[in-house]
N, C-alpha and C. Protein backbone atom coordinates (compact mmCIF):
# COMPACT_ATOMS: atom_id res chain seq x y z
N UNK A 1 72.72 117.81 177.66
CA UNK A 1 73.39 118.83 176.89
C UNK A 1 72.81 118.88 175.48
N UNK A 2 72.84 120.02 174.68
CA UNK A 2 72.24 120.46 173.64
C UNK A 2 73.25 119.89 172.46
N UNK A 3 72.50 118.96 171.54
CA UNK A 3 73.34 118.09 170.73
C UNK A 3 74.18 119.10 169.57
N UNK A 4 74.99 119.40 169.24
CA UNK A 4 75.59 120.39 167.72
C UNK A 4 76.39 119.12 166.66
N UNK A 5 76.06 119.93 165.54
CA UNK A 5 76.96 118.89 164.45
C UNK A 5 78.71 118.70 164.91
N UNK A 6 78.53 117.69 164.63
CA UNK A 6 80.00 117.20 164.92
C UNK A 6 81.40 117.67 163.65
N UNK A 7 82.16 118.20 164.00
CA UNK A 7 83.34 118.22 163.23
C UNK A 7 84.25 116.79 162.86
N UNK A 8 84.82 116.73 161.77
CA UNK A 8 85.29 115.41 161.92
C UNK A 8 86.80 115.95 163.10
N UNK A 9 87.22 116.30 163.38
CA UNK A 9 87.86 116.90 163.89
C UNK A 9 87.62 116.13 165.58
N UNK A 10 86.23 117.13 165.81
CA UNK A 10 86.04 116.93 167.29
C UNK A 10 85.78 115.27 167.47
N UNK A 11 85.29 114.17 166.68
CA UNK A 11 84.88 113.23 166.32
C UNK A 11 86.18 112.10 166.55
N UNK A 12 86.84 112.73 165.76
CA UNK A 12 88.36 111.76 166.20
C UNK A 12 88.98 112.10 167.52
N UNK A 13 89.37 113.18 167.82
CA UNK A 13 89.04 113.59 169.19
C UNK A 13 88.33 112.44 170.23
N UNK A 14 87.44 112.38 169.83
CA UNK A 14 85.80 111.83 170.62
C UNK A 14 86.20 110.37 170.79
N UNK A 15 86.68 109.94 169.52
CA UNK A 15 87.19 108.45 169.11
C UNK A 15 87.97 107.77 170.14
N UNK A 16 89.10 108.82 170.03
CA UNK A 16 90.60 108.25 170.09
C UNK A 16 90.61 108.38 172.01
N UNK A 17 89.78 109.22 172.27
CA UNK A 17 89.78 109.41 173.95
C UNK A 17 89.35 107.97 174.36
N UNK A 18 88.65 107.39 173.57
CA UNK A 18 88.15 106.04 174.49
C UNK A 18 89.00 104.94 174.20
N UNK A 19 89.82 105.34 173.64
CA UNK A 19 90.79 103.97 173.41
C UNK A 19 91.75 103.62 174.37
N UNK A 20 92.62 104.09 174.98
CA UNK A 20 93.39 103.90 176.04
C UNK A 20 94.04 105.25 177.11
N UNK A 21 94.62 104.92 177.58
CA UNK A 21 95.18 106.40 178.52
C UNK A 21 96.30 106.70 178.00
N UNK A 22 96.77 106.38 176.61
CA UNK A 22 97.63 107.10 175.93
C UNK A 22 96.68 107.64 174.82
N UNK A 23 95.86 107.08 174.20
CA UNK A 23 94.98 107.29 174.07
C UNK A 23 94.16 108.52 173.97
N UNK A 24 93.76 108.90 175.19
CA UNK A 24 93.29 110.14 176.30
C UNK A 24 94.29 111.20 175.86
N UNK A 25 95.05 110.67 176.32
CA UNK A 25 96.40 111.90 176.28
C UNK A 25 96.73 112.28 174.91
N UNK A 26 97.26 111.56 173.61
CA UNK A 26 97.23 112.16 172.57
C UNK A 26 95.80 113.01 171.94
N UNK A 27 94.77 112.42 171.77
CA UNK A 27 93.16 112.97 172.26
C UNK A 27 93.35 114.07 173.02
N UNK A 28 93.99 114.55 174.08
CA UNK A 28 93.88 115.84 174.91
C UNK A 28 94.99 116.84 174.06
N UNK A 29 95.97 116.11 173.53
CA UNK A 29 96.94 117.67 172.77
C UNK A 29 96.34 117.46 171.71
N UNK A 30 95.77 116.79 170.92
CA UNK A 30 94.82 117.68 169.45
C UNK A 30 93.96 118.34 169.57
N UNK A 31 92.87 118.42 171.24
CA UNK A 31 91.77 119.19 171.55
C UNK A 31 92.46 120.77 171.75
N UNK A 32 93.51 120.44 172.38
CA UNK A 32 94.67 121.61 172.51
C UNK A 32 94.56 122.55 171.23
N UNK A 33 94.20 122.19 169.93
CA UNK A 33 94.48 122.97 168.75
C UNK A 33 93.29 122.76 168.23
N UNK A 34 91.98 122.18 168.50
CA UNK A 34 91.32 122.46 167.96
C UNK A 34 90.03 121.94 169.02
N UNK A 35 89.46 123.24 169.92
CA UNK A 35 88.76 122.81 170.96
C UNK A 35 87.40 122.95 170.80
N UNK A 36 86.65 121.85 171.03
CA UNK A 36 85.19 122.20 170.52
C UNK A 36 84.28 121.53 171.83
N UNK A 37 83.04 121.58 172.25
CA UNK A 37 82.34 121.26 172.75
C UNK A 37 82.02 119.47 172.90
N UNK A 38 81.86 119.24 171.90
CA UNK A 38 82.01 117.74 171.90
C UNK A 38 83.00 116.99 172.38
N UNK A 39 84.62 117.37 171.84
CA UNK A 39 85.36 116.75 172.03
C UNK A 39 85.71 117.29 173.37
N UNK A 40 85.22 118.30 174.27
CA UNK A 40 85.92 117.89 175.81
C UNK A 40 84.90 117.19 176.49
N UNK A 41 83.79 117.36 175.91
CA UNK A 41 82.90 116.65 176.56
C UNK A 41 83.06 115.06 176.44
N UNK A 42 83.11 114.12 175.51
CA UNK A 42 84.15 112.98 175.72
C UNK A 42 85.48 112.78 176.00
N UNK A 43 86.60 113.83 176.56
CA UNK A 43 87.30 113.50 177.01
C UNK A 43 87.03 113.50 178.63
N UNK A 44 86.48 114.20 179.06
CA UNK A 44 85.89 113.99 180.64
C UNK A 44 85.34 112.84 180.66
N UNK A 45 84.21 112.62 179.96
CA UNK A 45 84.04 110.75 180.10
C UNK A 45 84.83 109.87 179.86
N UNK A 46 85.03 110.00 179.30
CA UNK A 46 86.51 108.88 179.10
C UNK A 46 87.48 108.94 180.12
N UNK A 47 87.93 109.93 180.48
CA UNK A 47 88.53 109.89 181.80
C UNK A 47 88.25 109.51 182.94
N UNK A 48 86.99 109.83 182.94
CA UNK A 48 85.80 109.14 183.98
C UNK A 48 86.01 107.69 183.79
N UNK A 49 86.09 107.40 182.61
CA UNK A 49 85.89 105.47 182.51
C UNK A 49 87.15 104.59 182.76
N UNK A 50 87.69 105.58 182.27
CA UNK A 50 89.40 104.79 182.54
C UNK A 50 89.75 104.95 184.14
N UNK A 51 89.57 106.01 185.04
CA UNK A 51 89.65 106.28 185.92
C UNK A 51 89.17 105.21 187.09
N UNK A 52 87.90 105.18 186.76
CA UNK A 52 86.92 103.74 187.11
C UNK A 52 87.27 103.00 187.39
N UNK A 53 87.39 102.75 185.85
CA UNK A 53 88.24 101.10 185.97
C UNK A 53 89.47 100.91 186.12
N UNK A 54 90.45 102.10 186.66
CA UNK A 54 91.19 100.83 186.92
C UNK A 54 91.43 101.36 188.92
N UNK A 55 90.92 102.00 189.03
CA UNK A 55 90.71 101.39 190.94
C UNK A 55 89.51 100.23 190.75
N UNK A 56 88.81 100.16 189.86
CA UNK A 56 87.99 98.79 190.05
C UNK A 56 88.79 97.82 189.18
N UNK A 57 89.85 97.53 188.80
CA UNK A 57 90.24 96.60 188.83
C UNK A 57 91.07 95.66 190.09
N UNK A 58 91.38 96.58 191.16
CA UNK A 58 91.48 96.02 192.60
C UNK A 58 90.15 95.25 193.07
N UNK A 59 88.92 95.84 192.24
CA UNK A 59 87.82 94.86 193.04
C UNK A 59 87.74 93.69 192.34
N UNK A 60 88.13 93.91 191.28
CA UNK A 60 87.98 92.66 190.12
C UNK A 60 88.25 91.29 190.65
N UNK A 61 89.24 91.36 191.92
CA UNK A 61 89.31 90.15 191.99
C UNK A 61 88.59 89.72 193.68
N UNK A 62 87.31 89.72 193.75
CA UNK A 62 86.72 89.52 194.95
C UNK A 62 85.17 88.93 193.36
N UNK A 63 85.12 87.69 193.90
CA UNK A 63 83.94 87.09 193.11
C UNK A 63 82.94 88.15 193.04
N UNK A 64 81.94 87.75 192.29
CA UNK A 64 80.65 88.39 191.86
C UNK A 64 81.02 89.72 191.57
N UNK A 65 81.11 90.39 192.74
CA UNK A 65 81.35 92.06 193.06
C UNK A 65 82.20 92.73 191.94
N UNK A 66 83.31 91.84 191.73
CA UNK A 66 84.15 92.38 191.09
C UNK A 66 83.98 92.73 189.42
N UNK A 67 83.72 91.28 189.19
CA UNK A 67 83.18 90.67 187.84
C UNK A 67 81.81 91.48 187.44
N UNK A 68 80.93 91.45 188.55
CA UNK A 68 79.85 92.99 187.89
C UNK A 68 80.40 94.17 187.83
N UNK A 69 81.12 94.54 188.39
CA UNK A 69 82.05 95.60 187.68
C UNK A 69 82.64 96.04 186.97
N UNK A 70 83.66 94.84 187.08
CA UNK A 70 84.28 94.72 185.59
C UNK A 70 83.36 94.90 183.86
N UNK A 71 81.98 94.33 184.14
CA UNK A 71 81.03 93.94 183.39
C UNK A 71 80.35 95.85 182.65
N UNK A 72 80.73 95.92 183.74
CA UNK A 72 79.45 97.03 183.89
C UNK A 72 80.72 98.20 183.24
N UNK A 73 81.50 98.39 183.70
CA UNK A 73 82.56 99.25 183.05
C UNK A 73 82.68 99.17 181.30
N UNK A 74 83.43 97.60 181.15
CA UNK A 74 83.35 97.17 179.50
C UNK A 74 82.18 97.90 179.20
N UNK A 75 80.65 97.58 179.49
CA UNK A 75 79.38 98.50 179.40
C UNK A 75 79.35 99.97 179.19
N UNK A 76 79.72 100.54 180.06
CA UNK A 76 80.03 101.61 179.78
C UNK A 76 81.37 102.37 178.85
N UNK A 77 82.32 101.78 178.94
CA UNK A 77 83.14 101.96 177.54
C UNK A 77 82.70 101.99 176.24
N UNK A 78 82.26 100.40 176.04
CA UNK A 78 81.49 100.41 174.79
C UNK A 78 80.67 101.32 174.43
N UNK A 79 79.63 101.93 175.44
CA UNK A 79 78.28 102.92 175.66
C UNK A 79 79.37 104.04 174.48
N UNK A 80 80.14 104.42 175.74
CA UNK A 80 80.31 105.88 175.23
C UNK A 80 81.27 105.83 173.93
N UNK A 81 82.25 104.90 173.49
CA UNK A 81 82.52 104.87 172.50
C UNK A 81 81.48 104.72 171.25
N UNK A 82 80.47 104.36 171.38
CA UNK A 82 79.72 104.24 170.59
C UNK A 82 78.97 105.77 170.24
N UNK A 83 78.68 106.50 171.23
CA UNK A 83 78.04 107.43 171.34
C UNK A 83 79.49 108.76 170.62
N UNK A 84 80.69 108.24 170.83
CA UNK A 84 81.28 109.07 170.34
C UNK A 84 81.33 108.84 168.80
N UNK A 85 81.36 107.43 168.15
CA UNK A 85 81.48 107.36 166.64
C UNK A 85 80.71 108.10 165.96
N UNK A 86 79.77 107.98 166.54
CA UNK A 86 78.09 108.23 165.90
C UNK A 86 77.69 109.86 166.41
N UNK A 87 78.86 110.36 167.19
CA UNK A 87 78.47 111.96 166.78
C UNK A 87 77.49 112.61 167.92
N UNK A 88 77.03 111.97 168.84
CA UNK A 88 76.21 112.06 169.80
C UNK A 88 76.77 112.51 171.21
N UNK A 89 76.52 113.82 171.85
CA UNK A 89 76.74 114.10 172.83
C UNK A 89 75.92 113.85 174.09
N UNK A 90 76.44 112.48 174.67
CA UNK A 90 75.27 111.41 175.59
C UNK A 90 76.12 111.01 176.64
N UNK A 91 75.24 111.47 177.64
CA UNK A 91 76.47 110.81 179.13
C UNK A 91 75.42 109.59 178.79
N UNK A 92 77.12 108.61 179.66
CA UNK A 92 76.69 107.00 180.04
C UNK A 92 76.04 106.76 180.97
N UNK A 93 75.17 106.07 180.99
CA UNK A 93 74.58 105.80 182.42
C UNK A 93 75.04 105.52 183.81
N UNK A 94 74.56 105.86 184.54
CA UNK A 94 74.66 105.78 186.11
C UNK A 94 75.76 106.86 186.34
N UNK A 95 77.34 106.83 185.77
CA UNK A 95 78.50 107.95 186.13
C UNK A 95 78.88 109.05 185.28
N UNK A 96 77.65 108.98 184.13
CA UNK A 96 78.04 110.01 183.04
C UNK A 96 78.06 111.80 183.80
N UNK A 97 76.97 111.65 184.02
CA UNK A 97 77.21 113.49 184.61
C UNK A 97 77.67 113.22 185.80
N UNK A 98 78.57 112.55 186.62
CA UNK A 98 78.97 112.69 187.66
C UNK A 98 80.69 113.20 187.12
N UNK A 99 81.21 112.44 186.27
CA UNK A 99 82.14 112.38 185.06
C UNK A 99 82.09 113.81 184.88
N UNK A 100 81.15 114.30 184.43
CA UNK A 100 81.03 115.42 183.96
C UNK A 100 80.85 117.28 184.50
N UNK A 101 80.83 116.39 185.71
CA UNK A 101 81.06 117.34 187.02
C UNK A 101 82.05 117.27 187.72
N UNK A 102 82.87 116.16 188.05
CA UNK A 102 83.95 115.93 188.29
C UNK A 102 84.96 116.69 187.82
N UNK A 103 85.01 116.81 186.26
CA UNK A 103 86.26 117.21 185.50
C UNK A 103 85.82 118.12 184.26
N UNK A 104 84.78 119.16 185.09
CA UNK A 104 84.52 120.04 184.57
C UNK A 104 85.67 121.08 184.36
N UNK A 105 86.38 121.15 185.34
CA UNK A 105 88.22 121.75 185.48
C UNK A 105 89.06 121.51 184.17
N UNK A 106 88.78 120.71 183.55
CA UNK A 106 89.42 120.56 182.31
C UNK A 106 88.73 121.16 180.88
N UNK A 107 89.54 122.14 180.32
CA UNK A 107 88.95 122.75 179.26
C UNK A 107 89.63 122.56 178.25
């Protein structure tokens, strides 16, 4: 996707989606009033990540399998929170545009 300057606006938005699934949800009624490109575009990932993880936290507890999962999620949280501070419109690796096709339904 084609990068645009960030609003501080869409930015907190961007922020606050990766923090928890209340989180998400307060993040989804401020996009409500002020909707921009960036900020739905990290709320679909983020939804994507939270989503993830927590049917993979049922795998979490089967050795190795689980624990690389678990691993790999934290990974990708961090990813995209980071990518949201810093203003950058960047799917995460491996489930970012899948995320993003998924819950394209949400505007």
């Amino acid at each position: 996707m084609e990068q645009q300057p960030y609003s501080q606006n869409a930015q907190l938005i961007s922020i606050v989606s990766y923090l928890s699934f209340i989180g998400w949800i307060v993040a989804f009624i401020i996009y409500q009033n002020d909707k921009s490109e960036q900020a739905i575009f990290h709320l679909r990932q983020s939804l994507g990540i939270l989503i993830t993880s927590m049917i993979g936290a049922f795998v979490f507890w089967i050795p190795i399998l689980g624990w690389l999962c678990a691993i790999l999620m934290f990974v990708l949280w961090i990813m995209g929170l980071i990518y949201a501070a810093q203003g950058e419109q960047r799917t995460v690796p491996i489930l970012g545009e899948l995320y993003q096709d998924l819950f394209k339904g949400i505007q």
